[in-house]
C-alpha atoms as a PDB file:
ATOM      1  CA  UNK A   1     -11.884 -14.462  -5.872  1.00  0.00           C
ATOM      2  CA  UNK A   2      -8.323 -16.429  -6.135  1.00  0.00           C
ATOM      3  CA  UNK A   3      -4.978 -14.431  -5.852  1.00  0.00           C
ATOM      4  CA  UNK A   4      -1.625 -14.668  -7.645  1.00  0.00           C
ATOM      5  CA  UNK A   5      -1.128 -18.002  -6.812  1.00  0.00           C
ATOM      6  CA  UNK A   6      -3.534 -19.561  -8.095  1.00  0.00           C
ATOM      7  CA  UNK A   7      -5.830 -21.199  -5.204  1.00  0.00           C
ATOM      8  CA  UNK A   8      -4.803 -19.283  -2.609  1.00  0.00           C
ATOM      9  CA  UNK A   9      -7.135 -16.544  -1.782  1.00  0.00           C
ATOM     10  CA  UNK A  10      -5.886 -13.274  -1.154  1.00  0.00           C
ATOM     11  CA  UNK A  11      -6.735 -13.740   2.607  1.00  0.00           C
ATOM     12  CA  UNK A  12      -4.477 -16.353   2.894  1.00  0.00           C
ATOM     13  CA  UNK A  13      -1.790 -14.858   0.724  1.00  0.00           C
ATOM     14  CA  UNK A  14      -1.862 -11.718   2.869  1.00  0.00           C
ATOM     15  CA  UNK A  15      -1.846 -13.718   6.459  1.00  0.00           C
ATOM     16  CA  UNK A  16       1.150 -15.890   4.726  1.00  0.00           C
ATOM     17  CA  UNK A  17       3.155 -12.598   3.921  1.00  0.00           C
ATOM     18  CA  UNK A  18       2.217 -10.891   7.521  1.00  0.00           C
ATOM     19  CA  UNK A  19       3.908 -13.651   9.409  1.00  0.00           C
ATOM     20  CA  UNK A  20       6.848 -13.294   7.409  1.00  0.00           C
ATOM     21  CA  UNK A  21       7.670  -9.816   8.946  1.00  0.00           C
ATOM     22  CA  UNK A  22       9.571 -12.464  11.357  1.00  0.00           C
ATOM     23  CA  UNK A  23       9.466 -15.632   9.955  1.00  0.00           C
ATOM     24  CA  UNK A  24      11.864 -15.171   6.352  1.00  0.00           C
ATOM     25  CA  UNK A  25      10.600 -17.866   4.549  1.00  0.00           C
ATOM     26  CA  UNK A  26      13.632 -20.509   3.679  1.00  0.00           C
ATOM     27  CA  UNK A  27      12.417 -22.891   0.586  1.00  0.00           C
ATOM     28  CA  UNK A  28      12.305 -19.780  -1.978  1.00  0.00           C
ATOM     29  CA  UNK A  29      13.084 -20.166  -5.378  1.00  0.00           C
ATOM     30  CA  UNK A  30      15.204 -17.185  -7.095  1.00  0.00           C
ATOM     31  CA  UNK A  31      14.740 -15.012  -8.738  1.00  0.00           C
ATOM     32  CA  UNK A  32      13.838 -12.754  -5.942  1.00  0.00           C
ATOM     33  CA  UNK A  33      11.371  -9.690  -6.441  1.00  0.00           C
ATOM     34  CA  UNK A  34      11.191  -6.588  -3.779  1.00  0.00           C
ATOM     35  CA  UNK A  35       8.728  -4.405  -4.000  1.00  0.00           C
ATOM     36  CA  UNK A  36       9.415  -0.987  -2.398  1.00  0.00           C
ATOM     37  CA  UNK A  37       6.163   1.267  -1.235  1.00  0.00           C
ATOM     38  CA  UNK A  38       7.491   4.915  -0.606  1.00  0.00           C
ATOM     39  CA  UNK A  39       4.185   6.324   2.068  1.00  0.00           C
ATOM     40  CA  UNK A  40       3.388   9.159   3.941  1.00  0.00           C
ATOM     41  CA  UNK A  41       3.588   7.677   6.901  1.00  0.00           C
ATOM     42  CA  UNK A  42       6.093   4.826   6.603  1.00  0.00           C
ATOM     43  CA  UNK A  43       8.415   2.812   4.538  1.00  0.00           C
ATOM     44  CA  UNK A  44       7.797  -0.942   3.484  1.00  0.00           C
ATOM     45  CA  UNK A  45       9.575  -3.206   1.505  1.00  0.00           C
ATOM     46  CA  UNK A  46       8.637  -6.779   0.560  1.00  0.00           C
ATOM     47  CA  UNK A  47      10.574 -10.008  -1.043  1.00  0.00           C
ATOM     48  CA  UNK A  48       8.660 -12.557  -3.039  1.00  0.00           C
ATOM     49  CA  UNK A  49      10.142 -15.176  -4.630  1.00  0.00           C
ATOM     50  CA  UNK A  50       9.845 -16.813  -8.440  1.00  0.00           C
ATOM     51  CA  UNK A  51       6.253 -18.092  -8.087  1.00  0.00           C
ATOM     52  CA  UNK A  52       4.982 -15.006  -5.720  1.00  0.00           C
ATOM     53  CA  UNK A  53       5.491 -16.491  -2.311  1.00  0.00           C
ATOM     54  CA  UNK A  54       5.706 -13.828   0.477  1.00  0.00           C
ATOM     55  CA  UNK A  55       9.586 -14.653   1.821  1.00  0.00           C
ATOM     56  CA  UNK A  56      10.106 -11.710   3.993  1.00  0.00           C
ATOM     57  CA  UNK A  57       9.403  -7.695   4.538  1.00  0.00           C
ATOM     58  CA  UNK A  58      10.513  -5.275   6.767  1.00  0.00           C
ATOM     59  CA  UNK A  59       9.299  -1.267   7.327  1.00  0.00           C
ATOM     60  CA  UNK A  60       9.854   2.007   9.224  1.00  0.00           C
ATOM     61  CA  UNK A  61       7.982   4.438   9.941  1.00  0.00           C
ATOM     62  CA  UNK A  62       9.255   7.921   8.188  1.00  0.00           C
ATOM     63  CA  UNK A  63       7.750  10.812   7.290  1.00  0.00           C
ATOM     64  CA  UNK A  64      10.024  11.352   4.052  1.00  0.00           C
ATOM     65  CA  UNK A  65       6.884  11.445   1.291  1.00  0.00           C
ATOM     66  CA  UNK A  66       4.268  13.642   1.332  1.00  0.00           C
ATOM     67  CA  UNK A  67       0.989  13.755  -0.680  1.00  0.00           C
ATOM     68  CA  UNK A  68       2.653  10.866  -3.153  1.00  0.00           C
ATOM     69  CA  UNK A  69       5.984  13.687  -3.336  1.00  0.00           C
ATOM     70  CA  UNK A  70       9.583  12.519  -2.133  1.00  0.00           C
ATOM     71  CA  UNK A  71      10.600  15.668   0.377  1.00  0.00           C
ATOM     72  CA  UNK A  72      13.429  14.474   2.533  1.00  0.00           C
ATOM     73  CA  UNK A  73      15.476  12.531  -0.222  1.00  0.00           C
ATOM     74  CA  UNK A  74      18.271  11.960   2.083  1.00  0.00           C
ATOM     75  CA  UNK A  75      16.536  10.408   4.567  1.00  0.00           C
ATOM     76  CA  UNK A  76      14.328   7.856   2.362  1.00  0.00           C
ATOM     77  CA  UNK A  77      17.478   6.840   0.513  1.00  0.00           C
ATOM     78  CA  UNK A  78      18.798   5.622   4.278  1.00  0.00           C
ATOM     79  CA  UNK A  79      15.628   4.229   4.990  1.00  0.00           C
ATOM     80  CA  UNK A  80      15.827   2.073   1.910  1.00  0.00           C
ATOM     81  CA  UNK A  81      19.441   1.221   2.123  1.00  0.00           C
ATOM     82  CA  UNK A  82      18.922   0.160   5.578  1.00  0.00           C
ATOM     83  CA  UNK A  83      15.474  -2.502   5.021  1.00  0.00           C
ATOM     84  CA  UNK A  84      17.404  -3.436   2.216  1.00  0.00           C
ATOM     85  CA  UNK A  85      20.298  -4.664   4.036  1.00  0.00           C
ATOM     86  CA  UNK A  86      17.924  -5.712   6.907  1.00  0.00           C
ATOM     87  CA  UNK A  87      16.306  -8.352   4.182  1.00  0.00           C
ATOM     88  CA  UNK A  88      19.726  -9.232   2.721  1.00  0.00           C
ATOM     89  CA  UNK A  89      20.395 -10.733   6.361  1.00  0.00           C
ATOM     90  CA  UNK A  90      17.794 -12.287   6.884  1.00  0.00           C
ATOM     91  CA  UNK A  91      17.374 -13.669   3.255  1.00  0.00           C
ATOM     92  CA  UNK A  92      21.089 -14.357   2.805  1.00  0.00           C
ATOM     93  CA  UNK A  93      20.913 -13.343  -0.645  1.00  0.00           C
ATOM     94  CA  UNK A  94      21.817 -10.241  -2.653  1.00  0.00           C
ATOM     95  CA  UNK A  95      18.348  -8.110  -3.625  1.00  0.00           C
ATOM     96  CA  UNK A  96      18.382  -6.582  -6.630  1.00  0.00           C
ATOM     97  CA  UNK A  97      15.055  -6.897  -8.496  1.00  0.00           C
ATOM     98  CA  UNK A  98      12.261  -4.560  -7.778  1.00  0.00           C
ATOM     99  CA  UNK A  99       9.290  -2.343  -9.030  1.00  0.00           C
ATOM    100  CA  UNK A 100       7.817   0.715  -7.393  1.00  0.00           C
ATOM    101  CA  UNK A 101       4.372   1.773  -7.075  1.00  0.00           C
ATOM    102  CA  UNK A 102       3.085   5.885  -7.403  1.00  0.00           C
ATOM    103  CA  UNK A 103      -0.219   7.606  -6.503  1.00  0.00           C
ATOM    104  CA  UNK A 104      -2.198   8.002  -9.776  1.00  0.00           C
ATOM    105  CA  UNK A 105      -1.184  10.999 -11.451  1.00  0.00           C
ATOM    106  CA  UNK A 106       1.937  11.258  -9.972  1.00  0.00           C
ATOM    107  CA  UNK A 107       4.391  13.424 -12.967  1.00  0.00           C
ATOM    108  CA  UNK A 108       7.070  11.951 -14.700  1.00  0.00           C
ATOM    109  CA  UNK A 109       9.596  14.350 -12.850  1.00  0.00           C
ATOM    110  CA  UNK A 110       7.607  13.434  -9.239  1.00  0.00           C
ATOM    111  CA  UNK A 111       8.267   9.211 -10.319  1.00  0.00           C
ATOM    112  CA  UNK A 112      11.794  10.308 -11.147  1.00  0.00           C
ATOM    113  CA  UNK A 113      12.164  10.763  -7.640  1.00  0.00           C
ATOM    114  CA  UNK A 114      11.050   7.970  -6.697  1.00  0.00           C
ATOM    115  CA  UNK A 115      12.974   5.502  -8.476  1.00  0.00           C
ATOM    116  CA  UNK A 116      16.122   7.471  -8.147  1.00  0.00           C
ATOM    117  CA  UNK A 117      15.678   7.282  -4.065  1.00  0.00           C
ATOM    118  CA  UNK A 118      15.579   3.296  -4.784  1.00  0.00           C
ATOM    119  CA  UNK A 119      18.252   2.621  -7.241  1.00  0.00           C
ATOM    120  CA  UNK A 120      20.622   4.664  -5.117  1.00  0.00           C
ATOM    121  CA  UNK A 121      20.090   1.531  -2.467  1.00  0.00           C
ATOM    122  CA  UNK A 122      21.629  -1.005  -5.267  1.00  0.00           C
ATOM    123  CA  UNK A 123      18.068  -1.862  -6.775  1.00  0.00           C
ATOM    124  CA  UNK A 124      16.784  -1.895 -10.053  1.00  0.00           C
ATOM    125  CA  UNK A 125      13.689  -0.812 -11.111  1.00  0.00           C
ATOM    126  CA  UNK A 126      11.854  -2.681 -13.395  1.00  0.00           C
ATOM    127  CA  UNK A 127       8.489  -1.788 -13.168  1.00  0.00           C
ATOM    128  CA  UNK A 128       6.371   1.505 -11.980  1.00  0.00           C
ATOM    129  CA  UNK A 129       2.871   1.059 -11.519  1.00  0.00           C
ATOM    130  CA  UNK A 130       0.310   2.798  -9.528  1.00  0.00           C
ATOM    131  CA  UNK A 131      -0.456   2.188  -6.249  1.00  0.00           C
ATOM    132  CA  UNK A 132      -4.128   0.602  -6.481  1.00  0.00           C
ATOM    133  CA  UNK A 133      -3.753  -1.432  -9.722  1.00  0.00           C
ATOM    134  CA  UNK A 134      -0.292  -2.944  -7.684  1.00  0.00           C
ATOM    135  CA  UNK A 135      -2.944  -3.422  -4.300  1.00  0.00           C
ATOM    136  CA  UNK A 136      -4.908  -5.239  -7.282  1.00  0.00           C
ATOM    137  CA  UNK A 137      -2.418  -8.046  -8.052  1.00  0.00           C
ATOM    138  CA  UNK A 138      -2.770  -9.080  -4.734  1.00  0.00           C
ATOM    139  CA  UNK A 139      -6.561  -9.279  -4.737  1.00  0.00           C
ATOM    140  CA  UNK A 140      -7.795  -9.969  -8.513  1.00  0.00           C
ATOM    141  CA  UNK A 141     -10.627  -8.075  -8.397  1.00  0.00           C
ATOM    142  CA  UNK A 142     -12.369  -8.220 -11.549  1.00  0.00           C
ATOM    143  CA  UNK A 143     -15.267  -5.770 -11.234  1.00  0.00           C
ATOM    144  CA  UNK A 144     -15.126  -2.983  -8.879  1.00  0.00           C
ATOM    145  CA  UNK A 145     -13.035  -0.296  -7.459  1.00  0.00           C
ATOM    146  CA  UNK A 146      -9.665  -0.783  -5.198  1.00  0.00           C
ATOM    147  CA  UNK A 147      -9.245   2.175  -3.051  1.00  0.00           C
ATOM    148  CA  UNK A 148      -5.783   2.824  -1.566  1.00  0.00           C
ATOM    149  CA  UNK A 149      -5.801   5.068   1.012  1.00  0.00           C
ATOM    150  CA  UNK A 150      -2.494   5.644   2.720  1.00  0.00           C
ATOM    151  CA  UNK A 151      -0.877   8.589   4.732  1.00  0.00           C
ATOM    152  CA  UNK A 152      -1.020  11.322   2.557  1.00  0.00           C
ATOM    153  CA  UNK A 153      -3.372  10.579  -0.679  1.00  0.00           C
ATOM    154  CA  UNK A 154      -6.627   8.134  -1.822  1.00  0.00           C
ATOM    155  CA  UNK A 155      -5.936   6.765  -5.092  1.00  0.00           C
ATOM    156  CA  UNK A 156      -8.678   4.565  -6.777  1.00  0.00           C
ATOM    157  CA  UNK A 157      -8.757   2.179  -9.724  1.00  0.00           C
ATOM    158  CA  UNK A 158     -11.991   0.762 -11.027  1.00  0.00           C
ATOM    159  CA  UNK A 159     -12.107  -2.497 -12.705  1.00  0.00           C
ATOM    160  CA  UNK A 160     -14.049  -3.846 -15.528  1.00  0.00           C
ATOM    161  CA  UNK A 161     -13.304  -7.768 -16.949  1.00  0.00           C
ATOM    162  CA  UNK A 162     -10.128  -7.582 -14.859  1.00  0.00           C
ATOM    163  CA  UNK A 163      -9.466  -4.494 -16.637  1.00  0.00           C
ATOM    164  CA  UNK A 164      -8.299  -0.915 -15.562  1.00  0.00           C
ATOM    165  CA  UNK A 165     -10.881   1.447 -17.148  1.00  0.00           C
ATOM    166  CA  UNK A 166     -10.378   4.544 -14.840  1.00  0.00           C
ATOM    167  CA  UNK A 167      -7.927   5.868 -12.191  1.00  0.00           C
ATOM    168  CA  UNK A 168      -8.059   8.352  -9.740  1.00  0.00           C
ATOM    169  CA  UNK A 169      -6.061  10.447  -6.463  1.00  0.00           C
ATOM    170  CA  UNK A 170      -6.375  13.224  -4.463  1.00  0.00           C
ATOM    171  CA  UNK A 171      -4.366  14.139  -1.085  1.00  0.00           C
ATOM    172  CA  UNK A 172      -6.742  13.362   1.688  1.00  0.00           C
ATOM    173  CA  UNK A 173      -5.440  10.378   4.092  1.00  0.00           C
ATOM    174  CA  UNK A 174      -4.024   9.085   7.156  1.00  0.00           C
ATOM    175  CA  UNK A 175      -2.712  12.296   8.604  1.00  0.00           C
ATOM    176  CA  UNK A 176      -5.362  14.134   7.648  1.00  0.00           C
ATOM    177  CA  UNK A 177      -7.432  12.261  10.335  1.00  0.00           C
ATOM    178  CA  UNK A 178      -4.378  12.322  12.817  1.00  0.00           C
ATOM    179  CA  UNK A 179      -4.880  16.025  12.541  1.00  0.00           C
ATOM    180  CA  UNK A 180      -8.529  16.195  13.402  1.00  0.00           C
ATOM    181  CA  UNK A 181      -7.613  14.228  16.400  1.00  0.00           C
ATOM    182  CA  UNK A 182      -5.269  16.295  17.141  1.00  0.00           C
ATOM    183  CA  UNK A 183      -7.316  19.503  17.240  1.00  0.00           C
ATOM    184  CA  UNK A 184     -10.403  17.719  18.638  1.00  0.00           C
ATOM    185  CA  UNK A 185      -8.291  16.639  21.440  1.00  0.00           C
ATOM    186  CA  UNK A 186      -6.082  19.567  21.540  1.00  0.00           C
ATOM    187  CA  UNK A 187      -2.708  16.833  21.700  1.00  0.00           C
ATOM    188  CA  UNK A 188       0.336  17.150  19.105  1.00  0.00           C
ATOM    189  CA  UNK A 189       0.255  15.016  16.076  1.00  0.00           C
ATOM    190  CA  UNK A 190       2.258  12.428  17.383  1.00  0.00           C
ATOM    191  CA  UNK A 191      -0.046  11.001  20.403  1.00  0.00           C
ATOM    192  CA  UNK A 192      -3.074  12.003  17.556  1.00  0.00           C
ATOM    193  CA  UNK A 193      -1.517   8.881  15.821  1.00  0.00           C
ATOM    194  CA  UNK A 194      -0.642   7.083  18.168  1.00  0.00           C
ATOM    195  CA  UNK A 195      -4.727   7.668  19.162  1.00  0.00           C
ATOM    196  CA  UNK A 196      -5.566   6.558  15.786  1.00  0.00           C
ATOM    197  CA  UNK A 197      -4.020   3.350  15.558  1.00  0.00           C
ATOM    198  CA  UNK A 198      -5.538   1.988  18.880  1.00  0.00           C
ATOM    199  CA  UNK A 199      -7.830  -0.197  18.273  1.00  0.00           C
ATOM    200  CA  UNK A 200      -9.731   0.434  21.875  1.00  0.00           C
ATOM    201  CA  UNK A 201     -10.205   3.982  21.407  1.00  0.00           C
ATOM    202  CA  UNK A 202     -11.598   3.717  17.476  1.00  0.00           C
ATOM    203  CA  UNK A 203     -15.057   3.616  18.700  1.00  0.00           C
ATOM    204  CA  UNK A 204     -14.754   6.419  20.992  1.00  0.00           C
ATOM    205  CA  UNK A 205     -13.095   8.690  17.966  1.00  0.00           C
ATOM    206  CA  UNK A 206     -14.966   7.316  15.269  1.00  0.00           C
ATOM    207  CA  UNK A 207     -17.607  10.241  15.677  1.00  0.00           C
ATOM    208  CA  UNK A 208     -14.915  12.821  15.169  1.00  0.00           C
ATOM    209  CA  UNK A 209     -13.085  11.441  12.142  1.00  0.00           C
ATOM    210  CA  UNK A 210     -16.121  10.443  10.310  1.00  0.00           C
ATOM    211  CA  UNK A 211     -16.543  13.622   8.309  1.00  0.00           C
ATOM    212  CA  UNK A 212     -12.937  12.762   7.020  1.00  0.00           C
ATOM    213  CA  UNK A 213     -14.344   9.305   5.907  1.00  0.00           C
ATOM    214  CA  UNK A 214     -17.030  11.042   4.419  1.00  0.00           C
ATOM    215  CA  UNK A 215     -14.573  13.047   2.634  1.00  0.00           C
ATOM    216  CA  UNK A 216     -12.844   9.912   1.059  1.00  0.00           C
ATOM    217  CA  UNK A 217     -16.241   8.420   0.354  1.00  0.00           C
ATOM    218  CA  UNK A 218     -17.161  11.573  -1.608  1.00  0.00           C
ATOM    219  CA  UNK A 219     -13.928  11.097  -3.653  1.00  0.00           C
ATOM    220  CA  UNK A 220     -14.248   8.114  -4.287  1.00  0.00           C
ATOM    221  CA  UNK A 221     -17.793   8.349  -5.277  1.00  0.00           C
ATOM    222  CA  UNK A 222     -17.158  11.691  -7.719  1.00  0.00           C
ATOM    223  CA  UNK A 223     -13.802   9.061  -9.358  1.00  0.00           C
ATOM    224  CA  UNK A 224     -15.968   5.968 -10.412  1.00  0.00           C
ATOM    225  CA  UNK A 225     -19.370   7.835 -11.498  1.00  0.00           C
ATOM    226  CA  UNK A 226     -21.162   6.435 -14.390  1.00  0.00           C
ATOM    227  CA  UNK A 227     -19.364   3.065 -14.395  1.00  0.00           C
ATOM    228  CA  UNK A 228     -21.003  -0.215 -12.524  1.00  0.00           C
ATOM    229  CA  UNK A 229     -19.338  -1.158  -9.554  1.00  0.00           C
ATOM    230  CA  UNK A 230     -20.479  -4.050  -7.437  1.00  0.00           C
ATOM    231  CA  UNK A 231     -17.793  -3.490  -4.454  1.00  0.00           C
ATOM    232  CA  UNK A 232     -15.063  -1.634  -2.875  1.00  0.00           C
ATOM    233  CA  UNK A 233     -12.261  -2.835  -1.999  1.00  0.00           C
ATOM    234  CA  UNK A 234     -10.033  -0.692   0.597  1.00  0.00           C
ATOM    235  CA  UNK A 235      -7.054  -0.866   1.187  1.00  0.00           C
ATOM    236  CA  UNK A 236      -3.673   0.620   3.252  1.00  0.00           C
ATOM    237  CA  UNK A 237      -3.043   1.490   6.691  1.00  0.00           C
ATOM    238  CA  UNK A 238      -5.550   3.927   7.299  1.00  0.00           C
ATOM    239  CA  UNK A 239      -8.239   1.156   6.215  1.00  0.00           C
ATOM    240  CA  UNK A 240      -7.267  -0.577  10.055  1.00  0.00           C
ATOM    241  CA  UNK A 241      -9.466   1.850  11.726  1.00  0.00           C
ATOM    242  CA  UNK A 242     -12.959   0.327  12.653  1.00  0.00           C
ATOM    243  CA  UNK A 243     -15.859   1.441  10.727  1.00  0.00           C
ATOM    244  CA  UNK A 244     -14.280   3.059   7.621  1.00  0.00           C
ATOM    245  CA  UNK A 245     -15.449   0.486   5.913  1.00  0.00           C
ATOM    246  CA  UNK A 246     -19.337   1.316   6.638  1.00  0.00           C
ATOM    247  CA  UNK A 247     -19.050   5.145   6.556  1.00  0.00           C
ATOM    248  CA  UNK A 248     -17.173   4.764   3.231  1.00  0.00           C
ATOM    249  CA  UNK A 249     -19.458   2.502   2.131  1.00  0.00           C
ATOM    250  CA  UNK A 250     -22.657   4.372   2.643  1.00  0.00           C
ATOM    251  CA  UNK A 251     -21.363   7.530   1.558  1.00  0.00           C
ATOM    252  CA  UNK A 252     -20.793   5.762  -2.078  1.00  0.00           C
ATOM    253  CA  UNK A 253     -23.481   3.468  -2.207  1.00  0.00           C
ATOM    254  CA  UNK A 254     -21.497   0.180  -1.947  1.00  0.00           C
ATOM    255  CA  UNK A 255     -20.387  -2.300  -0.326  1.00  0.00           C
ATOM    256  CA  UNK A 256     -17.344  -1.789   1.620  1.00  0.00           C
ATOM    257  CA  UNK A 257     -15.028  -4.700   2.330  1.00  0.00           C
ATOM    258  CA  UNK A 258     -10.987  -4.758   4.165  1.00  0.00           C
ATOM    259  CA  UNK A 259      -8.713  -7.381   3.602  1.00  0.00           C
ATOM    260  CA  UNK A 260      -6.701  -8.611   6.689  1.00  0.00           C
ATOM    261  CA  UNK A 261      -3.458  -6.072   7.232  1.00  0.00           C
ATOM    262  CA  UNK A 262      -4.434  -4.099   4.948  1.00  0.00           C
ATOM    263  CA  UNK A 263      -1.291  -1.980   5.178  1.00  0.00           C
ATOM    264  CA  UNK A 264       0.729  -5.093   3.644  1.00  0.00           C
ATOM    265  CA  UNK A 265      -1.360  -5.041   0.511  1.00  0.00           C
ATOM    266  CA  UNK A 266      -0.186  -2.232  -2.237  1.00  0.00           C
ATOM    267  CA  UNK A 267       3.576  -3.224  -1.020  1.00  0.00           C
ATOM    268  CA  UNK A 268       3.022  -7.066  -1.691  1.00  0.00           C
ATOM    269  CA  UNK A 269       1.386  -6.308  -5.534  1.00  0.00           C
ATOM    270  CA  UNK A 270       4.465  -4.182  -6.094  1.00  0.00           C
ATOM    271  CA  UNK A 271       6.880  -6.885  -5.647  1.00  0.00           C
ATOM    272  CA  UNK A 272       4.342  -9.618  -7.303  1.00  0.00           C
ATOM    273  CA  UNK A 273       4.421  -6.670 -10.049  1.00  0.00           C
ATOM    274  CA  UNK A 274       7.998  -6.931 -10.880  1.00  0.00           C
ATOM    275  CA  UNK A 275       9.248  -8.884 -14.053  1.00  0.00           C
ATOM    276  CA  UNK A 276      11.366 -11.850 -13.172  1.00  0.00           C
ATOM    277  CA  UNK A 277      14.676 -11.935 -14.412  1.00  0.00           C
ATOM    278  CA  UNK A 278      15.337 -14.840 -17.076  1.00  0.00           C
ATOM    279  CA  UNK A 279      19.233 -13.958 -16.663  1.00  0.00           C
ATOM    280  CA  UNK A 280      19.354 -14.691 -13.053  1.00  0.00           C
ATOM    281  CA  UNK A 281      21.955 -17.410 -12.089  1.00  0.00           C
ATOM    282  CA  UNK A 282      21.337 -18.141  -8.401  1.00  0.00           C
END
């Protein structure tokens, strides 16, 4: 499986964009494309240049979406403005390209939001997609299912021929298994995450969240019955904790696999998602 750029596999793509969270890549070639993912848990957005070459990102954690909904406007309008003008300094050039991704499903009025929380920074949107067929442009899968599990929602798209034949979402995510730490452990939601995120103590909790896996495995088994898939492909930050892979994987029936930082990947297809601008004069 090759990515965007051709021969570069999406591994490498998605190590080459990671690093440039502090190293803003210098040699890009304008047009420049952002691609701004509004989550549950946190707010990323990521330049690429022309040909789809990672040249910087920047996020925050916020908790200004919920279940795919924008419900502190205010607040991710700042957040935007702000890694906007973070990039801008770093980049030393003027963003104003972009596309935005949505959970599957997500109404017309609900995307409104959206896009009117990101043109307020100074961006234009060009393109709306949802969130797994945008993780998708990052890793070309051609037969199987991209699951996108972030803060708030899983969203699925299965893939036939490199083609989108079904899509699906439903709000179980990341802080739903911050709050069964949280109540297993009797500690606010706050150290729950901060639990959930630690590497060293994933074994240990593993145990407890795995009926929440199960959960998402059930989903995503109900979303892609009756249609051949040979693998499953997960993605976003929730996909960092060790062993969702195999409990997801056995509850469906397939193979399970994670791309490094997986957190990185719906954000990066956004931007490698939006048009370039033939009337750009850099």
């Amino acid at each position: 499986m090759t990515g965007p750029l051709g021969v570069m596999s999406p591994e490498a793509l998605l190590e080459e964009a990671f690093r440039t969270g502090d190293e803003t890549r210098r040699d890009w070639e304008g047009p420049l494309r952002v691609g701004v993912d509004l989550g549950t848990a946190s707010v990323v957005l990521t330049v690429v240049d022309r040909w789809g070459r990672p040249v910087a990102f920047e996020m925050e954690e916020a908790s200004v979406v919920r279940d795919g909904l924008v419900v502190d406007f205010a607040g991710a309008s700042a957040i935007v403005r702000r890694l906007k003008g973070r990039l801008e300094g770093r980049i030393g050039e003027e963003l104003v390209a972009s596309a935005i991704a949505l959970p599957p499903g997500t109404s017309e009025r609900d995307g409104a939001a959206h896009r009117y929380v990101v043109e307020g920074s100074g961006l234009e949107v060009l393109a709306v997609m949802d969130e797994p067929t945008a993780a998708n442009h990052v890793l070309g899968v051609s037969d199987g299912a991209v699951v996108d599990i972030g803060g708030g929602t899983t969203g699925i798209a299965a893939f036939r021929d490199g083609r989108v034949v079904r899509v699906h979402d439903e709000p179980t995510g990341g802080v739903h298994v911050s709050l069964v730490i949280a109540g297993n452990r009797g500690i606010p939601l706050e150290e729950a995450e901060a639990l959930k995120r630690d590497p060293a103590m994933q074994g240990e909790l593993l145990g407890v969240v795995k009926p929440v896996f199960q959960k998402m495995g059930a989903i995503v088994r109900r979303s892609i019955q009756g249609l051949p898939m040979e693998r499953l492909y997960l993605v976003g930050g929730t996909c960092a904790f060790g062993g969702i892979d195999r409990v997801l994987g056995a509850e469906v029936g397939i193979q399970a696999s994670i791309p490094p930082h997986p957190f990185l990947v719906t954000p990066l297809g956004i931007a490698l998602g939006c048009p370039v601008r033939l009337d750009w004069k850099g």
